[in-house]
Protein backbone atom coordinates (compact mmCIF):
# COMPACT_ATOMS: atom_id res chain seq x y z
CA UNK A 1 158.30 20.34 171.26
CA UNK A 2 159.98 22.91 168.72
CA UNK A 3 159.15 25.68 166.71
CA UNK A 4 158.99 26.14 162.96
CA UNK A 5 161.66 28.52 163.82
CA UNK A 6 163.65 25.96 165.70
CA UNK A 7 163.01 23.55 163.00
CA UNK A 8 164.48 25.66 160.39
CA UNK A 9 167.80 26.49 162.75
CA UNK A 10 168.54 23.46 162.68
CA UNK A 11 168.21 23.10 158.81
CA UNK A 12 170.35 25.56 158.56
CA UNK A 13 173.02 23.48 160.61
CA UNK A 14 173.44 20.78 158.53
CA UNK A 15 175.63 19.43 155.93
CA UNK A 16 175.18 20.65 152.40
CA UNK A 17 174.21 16.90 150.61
CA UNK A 18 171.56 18.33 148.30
CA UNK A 19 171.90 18.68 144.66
CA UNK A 20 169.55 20.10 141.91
CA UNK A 21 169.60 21.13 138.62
CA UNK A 22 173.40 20.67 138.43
CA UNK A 23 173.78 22.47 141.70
CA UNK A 24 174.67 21.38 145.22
CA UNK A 25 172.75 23.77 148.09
CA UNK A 26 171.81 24.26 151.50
CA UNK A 27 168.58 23.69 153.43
CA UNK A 28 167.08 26.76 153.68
CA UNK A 29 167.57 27.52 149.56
CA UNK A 30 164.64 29.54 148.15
CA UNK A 31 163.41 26.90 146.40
CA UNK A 32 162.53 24.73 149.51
CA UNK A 33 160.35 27.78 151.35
CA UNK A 34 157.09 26.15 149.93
CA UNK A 35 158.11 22.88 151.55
CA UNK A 36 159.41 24.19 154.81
CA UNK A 37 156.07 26.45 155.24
CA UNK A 38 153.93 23.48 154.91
CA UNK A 39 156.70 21.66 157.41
CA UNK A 40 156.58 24.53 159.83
CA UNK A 41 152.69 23.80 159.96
CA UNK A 42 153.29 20.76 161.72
CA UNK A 43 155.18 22.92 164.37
CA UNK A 44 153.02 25.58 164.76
CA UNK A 45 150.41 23.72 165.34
CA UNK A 46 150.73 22.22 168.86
CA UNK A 47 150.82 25.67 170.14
CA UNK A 48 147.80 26.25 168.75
CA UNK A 49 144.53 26.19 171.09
CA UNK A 50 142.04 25.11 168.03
CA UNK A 51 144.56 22.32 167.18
CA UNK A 52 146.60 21.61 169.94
CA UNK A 53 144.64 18.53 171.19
CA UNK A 54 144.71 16.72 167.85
CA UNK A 55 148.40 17.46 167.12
CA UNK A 56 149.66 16.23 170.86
CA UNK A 57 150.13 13.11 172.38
CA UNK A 58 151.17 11.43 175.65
CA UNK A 59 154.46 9.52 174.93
CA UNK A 60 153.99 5.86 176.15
CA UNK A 61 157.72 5.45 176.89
CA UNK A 62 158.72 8.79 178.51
CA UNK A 63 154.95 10.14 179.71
CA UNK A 64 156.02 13.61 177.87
CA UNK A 65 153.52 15.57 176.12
CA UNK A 66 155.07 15.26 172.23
CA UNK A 67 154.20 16.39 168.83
CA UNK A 68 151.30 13.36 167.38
CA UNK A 69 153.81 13.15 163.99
CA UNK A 70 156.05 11.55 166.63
CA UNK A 71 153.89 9.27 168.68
CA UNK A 72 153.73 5.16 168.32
CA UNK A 73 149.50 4.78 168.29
CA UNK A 74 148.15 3.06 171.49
CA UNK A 75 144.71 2.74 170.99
CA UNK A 76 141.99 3.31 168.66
CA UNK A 77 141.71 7.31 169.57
CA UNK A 78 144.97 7.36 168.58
CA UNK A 79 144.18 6.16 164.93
CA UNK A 80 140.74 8.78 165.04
CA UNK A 81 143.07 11.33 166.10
CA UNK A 82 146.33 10.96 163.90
CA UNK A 83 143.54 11.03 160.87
CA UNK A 84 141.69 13.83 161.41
CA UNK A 85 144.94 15.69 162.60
CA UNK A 86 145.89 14.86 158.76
CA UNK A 87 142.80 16.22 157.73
CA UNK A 88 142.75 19.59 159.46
CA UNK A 89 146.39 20.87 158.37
CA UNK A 90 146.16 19.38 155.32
CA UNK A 91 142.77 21.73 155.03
CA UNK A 92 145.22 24.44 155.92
CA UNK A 93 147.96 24.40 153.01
CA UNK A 94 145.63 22.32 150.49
CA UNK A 95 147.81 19.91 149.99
CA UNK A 96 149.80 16.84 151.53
CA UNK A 97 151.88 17.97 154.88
CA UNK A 98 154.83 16.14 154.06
CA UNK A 99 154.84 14.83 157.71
CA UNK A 100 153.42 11.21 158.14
CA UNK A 101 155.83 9.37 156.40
CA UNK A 102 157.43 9.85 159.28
CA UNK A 103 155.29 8.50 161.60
CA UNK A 104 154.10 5.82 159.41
CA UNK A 105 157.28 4.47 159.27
CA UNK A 106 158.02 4.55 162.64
CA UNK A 107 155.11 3.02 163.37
CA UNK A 108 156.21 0.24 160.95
CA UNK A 109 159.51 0.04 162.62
CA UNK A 110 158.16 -0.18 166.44
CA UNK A 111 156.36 -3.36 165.66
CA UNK A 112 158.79 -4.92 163.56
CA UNK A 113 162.11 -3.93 165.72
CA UNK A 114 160.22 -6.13 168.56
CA UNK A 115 159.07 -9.18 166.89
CA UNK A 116 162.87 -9.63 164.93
CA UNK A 117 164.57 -8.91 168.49
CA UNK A 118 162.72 -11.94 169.58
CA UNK A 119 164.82 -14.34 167.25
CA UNK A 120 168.65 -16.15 168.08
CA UNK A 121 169.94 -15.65 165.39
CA UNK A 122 169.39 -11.48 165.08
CA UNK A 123 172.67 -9.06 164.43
CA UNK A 124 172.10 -6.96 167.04
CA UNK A 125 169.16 -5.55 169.76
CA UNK A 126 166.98 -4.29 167.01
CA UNK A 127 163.95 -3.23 169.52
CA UNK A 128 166.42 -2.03 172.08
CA UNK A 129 168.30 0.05 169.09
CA UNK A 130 164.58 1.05 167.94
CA UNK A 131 163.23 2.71 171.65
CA UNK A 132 166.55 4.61 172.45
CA UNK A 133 166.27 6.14 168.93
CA UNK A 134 162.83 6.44 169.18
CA UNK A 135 163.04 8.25 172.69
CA UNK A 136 165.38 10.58 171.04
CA UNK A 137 162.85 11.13 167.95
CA UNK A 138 160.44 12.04 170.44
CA UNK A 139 162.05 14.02 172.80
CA UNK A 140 163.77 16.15 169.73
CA UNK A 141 160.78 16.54 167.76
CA UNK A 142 162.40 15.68 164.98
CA UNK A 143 160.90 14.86 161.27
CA UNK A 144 162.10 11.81 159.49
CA UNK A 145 161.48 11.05 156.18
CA UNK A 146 160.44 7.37 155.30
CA UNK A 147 162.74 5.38 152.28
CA UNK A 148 160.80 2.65 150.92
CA UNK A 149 160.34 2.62 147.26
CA UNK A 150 163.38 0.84 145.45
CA UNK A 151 164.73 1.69 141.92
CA UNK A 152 163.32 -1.81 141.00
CA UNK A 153 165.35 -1.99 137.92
CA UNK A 154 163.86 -4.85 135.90
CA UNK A 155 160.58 -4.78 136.91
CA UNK A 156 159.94 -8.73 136.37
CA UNK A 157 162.74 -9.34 138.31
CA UNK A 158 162.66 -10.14 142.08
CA UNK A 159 165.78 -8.35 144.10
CA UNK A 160 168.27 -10.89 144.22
CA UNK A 161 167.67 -11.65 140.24
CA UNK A 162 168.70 -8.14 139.25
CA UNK A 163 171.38 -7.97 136.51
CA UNK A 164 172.95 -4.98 138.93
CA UNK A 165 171.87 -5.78 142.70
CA UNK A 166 172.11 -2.27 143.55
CA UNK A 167 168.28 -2.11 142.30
CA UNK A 168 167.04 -2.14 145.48
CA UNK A 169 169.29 -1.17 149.03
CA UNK A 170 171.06 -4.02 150.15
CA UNK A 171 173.85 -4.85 152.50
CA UNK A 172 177.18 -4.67 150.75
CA UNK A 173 179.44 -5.33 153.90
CA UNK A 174 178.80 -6.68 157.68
CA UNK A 175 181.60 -5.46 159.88
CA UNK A 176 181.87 -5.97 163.63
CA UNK A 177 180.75 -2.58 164.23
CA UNK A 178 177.99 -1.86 161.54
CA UNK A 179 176.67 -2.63 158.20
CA UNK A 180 177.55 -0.96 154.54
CA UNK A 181 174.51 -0.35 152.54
CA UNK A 182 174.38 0.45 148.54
CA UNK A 183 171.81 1.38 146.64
CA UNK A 184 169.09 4.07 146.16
CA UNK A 185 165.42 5.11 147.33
CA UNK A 186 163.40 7.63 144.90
CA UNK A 187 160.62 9.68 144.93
CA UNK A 188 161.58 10.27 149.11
CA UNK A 189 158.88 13.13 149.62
CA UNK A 190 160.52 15.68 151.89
CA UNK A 191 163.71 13.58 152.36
CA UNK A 192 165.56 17.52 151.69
CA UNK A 193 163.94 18.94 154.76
CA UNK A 194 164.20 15.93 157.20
CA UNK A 195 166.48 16.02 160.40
CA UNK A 196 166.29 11.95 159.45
CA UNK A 197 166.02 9.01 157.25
CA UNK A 198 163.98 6.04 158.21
CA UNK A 199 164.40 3.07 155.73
CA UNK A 200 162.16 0.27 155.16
CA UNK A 201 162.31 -2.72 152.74
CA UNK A 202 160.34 -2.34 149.55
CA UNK A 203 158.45 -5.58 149.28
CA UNK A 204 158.15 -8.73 150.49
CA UNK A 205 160.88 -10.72 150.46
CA UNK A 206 162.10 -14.62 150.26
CA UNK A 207 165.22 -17.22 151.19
CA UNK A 208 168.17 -15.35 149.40
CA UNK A 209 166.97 -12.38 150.10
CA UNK A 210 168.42 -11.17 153.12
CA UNK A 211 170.62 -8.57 152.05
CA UNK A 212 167.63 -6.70 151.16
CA UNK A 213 165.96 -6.85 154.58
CA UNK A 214 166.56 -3.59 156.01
CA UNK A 215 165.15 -1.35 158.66
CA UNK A 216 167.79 1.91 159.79
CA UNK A 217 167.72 5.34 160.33
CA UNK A 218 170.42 7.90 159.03
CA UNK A 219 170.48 11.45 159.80
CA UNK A 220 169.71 13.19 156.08
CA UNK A 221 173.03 15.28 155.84
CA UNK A 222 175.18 11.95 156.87
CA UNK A 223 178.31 11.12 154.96
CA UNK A 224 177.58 8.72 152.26
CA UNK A 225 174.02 9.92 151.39
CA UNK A 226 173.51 12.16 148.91
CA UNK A 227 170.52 13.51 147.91
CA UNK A 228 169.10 14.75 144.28
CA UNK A 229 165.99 16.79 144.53
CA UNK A 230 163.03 17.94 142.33
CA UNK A 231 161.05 20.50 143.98
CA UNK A 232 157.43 21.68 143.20
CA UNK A 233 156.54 25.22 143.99
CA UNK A 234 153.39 26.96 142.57
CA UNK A 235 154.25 30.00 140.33
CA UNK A 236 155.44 33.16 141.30
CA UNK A 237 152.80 35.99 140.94
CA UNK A 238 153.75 39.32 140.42
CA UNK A 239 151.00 41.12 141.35
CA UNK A 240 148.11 39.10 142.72
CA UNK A 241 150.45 37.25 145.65
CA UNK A 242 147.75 35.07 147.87
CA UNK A 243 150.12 35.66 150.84
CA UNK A 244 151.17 31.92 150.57
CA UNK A 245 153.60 30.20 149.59
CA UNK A 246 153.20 26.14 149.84
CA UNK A 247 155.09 23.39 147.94
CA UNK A 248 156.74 19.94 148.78
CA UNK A 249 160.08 18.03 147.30
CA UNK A 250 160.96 14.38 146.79
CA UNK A 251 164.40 13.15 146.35
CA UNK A 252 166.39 10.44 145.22
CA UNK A 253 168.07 9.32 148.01
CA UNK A 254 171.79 7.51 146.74
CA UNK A 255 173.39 5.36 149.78
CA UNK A 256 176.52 5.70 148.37
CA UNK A 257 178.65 2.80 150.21
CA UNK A 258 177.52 3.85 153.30
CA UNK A 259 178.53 2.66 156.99
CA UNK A 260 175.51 2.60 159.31
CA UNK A 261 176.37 1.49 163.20
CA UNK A 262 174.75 -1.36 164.30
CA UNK A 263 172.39 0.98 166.98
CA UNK A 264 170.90 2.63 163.86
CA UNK A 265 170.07 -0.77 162.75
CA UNK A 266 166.63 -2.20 163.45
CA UNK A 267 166.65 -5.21 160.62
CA UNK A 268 168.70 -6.85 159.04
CA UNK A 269 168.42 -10.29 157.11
CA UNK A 270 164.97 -11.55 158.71
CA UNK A 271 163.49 -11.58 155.19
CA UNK A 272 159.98 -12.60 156.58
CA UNK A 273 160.39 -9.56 158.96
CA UNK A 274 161.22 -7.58 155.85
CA UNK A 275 157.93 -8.26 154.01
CA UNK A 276 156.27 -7.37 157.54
CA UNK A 277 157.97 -3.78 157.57
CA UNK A 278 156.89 -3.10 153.56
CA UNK A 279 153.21 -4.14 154.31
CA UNK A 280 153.37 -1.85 157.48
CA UNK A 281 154.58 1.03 156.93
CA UNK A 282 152.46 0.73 153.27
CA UNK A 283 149.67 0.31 155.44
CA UNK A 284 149.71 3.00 157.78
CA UNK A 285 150.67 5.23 155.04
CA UNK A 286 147.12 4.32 153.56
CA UNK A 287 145.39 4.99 156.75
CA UNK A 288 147.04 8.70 156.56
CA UNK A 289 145.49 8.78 152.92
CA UNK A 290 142.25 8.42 154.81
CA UNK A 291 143.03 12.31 156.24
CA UNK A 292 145.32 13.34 153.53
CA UNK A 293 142.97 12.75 150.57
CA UNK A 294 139.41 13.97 151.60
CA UNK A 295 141.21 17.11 152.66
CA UNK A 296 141.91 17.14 149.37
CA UNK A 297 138.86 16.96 148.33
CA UNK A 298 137.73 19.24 150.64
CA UNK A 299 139.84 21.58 148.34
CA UNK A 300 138.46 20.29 145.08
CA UNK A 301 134.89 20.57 146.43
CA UNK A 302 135.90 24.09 147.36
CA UNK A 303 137.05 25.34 143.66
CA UNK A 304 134.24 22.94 141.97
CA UNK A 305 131.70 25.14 143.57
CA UNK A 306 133.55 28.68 143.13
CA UNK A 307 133.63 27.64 139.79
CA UNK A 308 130.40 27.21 139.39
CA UNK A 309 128.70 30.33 141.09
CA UNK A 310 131.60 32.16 139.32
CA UNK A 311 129.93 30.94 136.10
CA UNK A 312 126.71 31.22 136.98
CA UNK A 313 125.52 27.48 136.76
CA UNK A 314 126.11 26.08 140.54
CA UNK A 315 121.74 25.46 140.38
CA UNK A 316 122.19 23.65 137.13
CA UNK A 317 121.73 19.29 137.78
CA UNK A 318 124.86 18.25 135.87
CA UNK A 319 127.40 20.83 138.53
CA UNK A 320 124.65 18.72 141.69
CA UNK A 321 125.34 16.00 140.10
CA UNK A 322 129.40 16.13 139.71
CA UNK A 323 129.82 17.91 142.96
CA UNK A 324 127.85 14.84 145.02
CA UNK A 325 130.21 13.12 143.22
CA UNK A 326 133.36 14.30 144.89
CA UNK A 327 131.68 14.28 148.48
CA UNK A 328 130.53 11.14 148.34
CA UNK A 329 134.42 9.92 147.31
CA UNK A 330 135.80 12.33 150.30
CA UNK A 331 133.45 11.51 152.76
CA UNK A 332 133.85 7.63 151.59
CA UNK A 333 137.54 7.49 151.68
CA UNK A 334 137.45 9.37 155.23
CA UNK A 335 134.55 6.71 156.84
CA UNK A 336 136.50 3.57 155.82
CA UNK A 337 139.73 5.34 157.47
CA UNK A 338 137.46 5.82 160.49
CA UNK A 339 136.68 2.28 160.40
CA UNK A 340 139.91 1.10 160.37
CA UNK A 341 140.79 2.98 163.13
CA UNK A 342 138.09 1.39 164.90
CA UNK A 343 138.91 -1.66 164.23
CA UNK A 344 142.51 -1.62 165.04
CA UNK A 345 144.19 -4.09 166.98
CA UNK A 346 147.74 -4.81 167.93
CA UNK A 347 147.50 -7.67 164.47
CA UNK A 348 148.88 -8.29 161.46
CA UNK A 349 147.43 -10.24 158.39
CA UNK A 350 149.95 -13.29 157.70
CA UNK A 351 148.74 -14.93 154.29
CA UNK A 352 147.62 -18.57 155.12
CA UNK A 353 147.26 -17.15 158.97
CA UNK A 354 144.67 -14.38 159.06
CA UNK A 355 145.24 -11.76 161.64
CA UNK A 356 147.68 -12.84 164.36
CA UNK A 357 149.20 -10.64 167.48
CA UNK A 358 152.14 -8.61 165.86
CA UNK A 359 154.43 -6.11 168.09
CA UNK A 360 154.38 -4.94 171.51
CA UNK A 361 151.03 -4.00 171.31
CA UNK A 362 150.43 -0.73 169.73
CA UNK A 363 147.72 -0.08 167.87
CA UNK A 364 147.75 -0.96 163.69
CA UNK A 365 144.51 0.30 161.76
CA UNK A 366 142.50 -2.42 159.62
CA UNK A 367 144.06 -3.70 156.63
CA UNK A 368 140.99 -4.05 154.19
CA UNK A 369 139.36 -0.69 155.21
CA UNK A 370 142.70 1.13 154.83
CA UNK A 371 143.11 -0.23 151.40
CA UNK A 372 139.48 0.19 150.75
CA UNK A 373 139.64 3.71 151.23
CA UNK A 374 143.08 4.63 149.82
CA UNK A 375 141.98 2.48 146.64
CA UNK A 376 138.65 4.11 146.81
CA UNK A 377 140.14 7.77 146.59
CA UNK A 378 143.46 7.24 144.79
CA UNK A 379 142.03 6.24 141.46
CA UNK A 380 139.91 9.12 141.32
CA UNK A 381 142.17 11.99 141.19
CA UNK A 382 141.88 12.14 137.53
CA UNK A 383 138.45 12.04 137.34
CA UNK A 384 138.24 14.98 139.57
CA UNK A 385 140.38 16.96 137.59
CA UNK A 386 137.98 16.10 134.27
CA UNK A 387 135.03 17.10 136.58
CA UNK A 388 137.03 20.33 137.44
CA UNK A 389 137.61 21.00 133.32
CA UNK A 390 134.37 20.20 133.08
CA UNK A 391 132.89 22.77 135.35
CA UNK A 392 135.39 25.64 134.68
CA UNK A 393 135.65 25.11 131.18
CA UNK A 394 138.16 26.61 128.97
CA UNK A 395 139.15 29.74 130.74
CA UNK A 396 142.21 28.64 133.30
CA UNK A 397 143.82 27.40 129.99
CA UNK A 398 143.92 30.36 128.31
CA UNK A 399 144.00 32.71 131.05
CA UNK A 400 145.87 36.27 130.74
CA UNK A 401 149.36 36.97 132.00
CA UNK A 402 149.61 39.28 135.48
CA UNK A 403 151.25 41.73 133.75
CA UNK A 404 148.52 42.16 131.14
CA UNK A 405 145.85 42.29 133.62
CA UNK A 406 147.92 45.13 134.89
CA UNK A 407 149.05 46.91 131.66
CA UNK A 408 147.23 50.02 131.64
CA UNK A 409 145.79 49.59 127.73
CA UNK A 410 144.39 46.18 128.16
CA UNK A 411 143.52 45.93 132.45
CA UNK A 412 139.89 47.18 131.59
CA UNK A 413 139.49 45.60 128.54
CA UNK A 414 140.60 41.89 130.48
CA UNK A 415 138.51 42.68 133.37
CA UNK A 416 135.55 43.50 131.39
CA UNK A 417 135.72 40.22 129.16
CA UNK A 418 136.89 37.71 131.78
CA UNK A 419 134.45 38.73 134.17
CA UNK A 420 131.55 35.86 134.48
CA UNK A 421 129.84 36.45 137.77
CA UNK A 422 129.21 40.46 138.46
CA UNK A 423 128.15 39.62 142.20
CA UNK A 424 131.59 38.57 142.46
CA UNK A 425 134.89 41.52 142.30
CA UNK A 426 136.29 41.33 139.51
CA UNK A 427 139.54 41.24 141.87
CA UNK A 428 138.74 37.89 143.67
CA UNK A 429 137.66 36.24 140.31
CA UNK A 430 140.98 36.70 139.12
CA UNK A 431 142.66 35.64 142.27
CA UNK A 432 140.41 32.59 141.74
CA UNK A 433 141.61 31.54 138.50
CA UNK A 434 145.26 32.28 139.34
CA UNK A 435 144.97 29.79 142.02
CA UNK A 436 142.67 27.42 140.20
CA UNK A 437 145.69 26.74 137.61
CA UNK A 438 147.72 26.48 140.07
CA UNK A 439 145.95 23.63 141.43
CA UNK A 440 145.07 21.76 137.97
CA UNK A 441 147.56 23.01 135.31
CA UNK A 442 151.03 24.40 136.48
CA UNK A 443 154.04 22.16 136.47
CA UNK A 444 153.59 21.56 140.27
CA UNK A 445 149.70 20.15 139.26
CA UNK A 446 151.03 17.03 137.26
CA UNK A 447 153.47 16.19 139.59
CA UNK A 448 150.54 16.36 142.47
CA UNK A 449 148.19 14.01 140.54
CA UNK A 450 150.73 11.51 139.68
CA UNK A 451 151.91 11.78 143.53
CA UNK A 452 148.42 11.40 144.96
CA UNK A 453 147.90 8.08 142.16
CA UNK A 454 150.81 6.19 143.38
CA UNK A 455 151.59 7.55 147.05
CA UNK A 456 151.26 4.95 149.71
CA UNK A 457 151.11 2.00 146.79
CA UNK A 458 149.04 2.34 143.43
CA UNK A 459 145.74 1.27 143.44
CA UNK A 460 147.09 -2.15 141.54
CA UNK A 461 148.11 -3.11 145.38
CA UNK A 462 145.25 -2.41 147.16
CA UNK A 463 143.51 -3.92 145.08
CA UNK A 464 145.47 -7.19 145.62
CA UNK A 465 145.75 -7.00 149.13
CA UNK A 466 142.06 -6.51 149.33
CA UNK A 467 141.50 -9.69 147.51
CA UNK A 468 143.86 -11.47 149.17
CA UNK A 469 142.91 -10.75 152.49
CA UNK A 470 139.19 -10.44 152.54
CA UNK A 471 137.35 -13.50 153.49
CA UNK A 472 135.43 -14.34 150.57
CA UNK A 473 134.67 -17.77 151.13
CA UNK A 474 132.69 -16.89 154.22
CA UNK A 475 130.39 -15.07 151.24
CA UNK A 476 130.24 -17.78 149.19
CA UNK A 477 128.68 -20.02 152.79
CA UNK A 478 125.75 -17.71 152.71
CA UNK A 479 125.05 -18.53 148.89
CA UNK A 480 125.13 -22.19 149.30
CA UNK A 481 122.63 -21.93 152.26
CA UNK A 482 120.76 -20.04 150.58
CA UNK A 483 120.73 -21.92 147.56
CA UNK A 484 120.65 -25.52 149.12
CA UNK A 485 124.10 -26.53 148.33
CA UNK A 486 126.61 -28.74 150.11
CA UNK A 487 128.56 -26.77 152.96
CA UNK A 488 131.90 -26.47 152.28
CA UNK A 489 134.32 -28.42 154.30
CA UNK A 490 136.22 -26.09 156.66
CA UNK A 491 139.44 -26.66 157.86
C-alpha cells in the first residue's frame, strides 16, 4: 500500500495531457492541491490505527492486505465496511473523496469481464484480461477514475441514431492487436489525478449497438487521451486560513482515435453485457452515496446547528423542527445503504427475470434499497441548502471582505456589528461564516449541489429502476385478499 507521498511521485511522473483555461499543465499544478489532499486521505488512512480496519482488506486473488478502494466485495461485511469507510473520510474533508468511482467500477467490471468471457463468440479473454489488471490495481494501489457518462448528443436519440456517432465512445477500428476507440466521457470526477481510466458503457444497449459496448482501462496520461479540466477549490483566505485546503476536479475525457490493446479490453460488442456494466457500476456507485451523502449531512447538520446557537435560536421549534429534518434524511439514506448491504448477493436484476446469479460470485448490494436511498438523499440537497438560508439568514451573503475585518478603522466596528452570539469569540464566529459560504455560496458550492443531484444517476433513474424492479403485484395480492377479489393468475 502507498503513501500520499508516493501517490503524488508518481503524479508527478506522468505525461502532461491536462488542459485548462487555455493552458496545458502538469499533475501536481496548484490548482489540483485541494483534490490531491482529499486523494492523499485515502492513503493516509490505512496507516492509521482509528481507521485502518475499515480502509483494509484481504485481497481474494493474491491474500495481500490492500487498500478497501481497491478490493472486489466478498461478502456482506464487505458492503458494511466499504460504506461506512465512505462515511468516516468523507466526515474528514466534508465532502466527496473522489475515490469510489474507482472501486465501483471495478466492481462493475469483475462481474461483467466473467459472465462475457463465458460466450464463443467474445474478442478476446475479457475475465482473464480483467484479474491480471486487476492484480496489478491491487498490488500498486493505484486510483482509477471511472468513464461512464456519454456526451449523449441528441438526447431523444439512442447511440447508434446519432447524427455524429461520436456521441457516445464507440469502436472506430478492430485490428488484430487491439481496438480504436472515439469519442468522449464528461464530468470524469478526479479523472486529472488518476494513475487510470476505467470505462464503462453509458446505458443499456440493443442489436446495432455493439460498437458502443465497452469495458477498458487506459492509464490517464496515455497517448490519445486528452483531458480538459474544471477544478473547484474553496477561496483563498488571506487571513483567517482554516489550515485546509480541500477541493475535487472533473474532466472531459476526449479519446481522441485511440489504440487500446486487446489485454486492456474487458468488453467489447456483447451489447446485453453492456447494459449489465451501466446498471452496475450505476449501482454500486449508489450504494457509495449511502456513505458519501449522510456524511454530508453530517456536515450540514453540523453548520445548521452552529448557526443556530450562533444566532441565538437553536431552542426555538422551527430550527427542532428543520434540523430533525436533515437527520432523519442522513440517517435514512445511510439505513437503506445498510440494508442493501445486507441483502447482497452475488445477483443481478434482469427485467422479465428478477434476480438471477451474475459473476463469479462477489458480493453486489440490493438494487431497490440502493436506489431507495440514493433517490431518498439526492433530491434533497436543495432543500437543505433553503433550510441552511433559512437558519443563517442573510448574513453569509453579505458578509465583509478579510481585509476589512482586518483594516484597522473598520476591524472593531465589523466585529462589534457582526457579532450575534457573545458566548461565542468573536474570532471563531467569523471563521464560521467564512467557511459557511464556502460551503453554500462560493463558485465551488453550485458546482457541489449540482454534483451531489446528478452523481451516480439523477433521481429520474432511481426512480425508474425502483418501479421497475420492485414487485408490486405481490402488493396488489394482499389487497385482493383482503378485499375478496379474484387471485390473480400467476405465471
Amino acid at each position: 500500500m502507498r503513501t500520499k507521498a508516493q501517490y503524488m511521485e508518481r503524479l508527478g511522473k506522468m505525461r502532461h495531457n491536462l488542459y485548462t483555461n487555455g493552458e496545458k499543465i502538469g499533475r501536481l499544478d496548484e490548482r489540483q492541491e485541494g483534490a490531491i489532499n482529499v486523494m492523499g486521505l485515502t492513503f493516509d488512512a490505512v496507516w492509521d490505527p482509528e481507521t485502518k480496519d475499515i480502509c483494509t482488506a484481504t485481497s481474494h486473488i493474491t491474500g495481500e492486505t490492500i487498500n478497501r478502494f481497491n478490493h472486489i466485495h466478498q461478502s456482506a461485511e464487505d458492503l458494511h465496511k466499504k460504506q461506512d469507510m465512505t462515511r468516516t473520510l468523507c466526515n474528514k474533508v466534508g465532502q466527496c473523496i473522489q475515490r469510489c468511482m474507482g472501486i465501483d467500477a471495478a466492481n462493475a467490471v469483475h462481474a461483467v469481464s466473467y459472465e462475457a468471457q463465458k460466450s464463443p463468440k467474445a474478442k478476446t479473454a475479457y475475465h482473464e484480461n480483467w484479474l491480471k489488471w486487476l492484480e496489478r490495481f491491487q498490488k500498486e494501489d493505484l486510483v482509477a477514475s471511472c468513464a461512464q457518462t456519454d456526451v449523449k448528443g441528441e438526447r431523444l436519440k439512442r447511440p447508434a441514431q446519432q447524427t455524429d456517432p461520436d456521441m457516445y465512445v464507440h469502436v472506430v477500428e478492430e485490428r488484430s492487436d487491439g481496438i480504436v476507440v472515439r469519442g468522449s466521457k464528461v464530468h470524469i470526477s478526479e479523472a486529472s489525478i488518476s494513475d487510470e481510466i476505467l470505462v464503462v458503457p453509458n446505458r443499456a444497449l440493443k442489436k446495432g449497438e455493439e460498437e458502443y459496448a465497452l469495458c477498458f482501462a487506459v492509464p490517464s496520461d496515455y497517448e490519445g487521451v486528452k483531458q480538459v479540466v474544471h477544478y473547484h477549490n474553496t477561496r483563498k483566505r488571506d487571513h483567517f486560513d482554516n489550515g485546509k485546503n480541500f477541493g475535487y476536479s472533473d474532466s472531459y475525457v476526449i479519446f481522441d482515435d485511440c489504440f487500446i490493446p486487446w489485454e486492456r479490453v474487458f468488453l467489447c460488442g456483447e451489447t446485453q453485457h453492456g447494459g449489465v456494466a451501466a446498471l452496475l457500476f450505476a449501482l454500486f456507485h449508489r450504494h457509495s452515496y449511502s456513505g458519501c451523502k449522510p456524511a454530508m449531512l453530517d456536515y450540514v447538520i453540523g453548520l445548521a446547528g452552529m448557526a443556530a446557537e450562533i444566532n441565538g435560536i437553536e431552542k426555538t421549534p422551527h430550527v427542532r423542527e428543520m434540523l430533525s429534518e436533515l437527520i432523519m434524511t442522513g440517517e435514512l439514506g445511510y439505513a437503506a445503504g445498510y440494508t442493501a448491504s445486507d441483502l447482497g448477493k452475488a445477483e443481478v436484476y434482469m427485467p422479465g427475470m428478477g434476480f438471477v446469479p451474475y459473476g463469479p460470485g462477489s458480493y453486489i448490494p440490493n438494487s431497490i434499497y440502493c436506489n431507495v436511498g440514493r433517490c431518498l438523499s439526492g433530491e434533497a440537497v436543495f432543500h437543505e441548502q433553503e433550510i441552511l438560508c433559512n437558519i443563517a439568514g442573510g448574513l453569509p451573503a453579505t458578509f465583509p471582505y478579510e481585509n476589512d475585518l482586518k483594516n484597522p478603522e473598520t476591524r472593531a466596528l465589523l466585529e462589534k456589528y457582526i457579532t450575534r452570539n457573545p458566548n461565542i469569540a468573536i474570532e471563531d464566529q467569523i471563521k464560521f461564516w467564512l467557511n459557511f459560504i464556502d460551503f453554500g455560496l462560493s463558485g465551488s458550492a453550485g458546482s457541489m449541489l449540482y454534483g451531489a443531484y446528478h452523481g451516480g444517476g439523477s433521481p429520474i433513474m432511481e426512480q425508474i429502476a425502483i418501479t421497475t424492479q420492485y414487485d408490486i403485484e405481490s402488493k396488489k395480492d394482499i389487497v385482493r385478499d383482503l378485499a375478496g377479489m379474484t387471485p390473480r393468475k400467476k405465471k
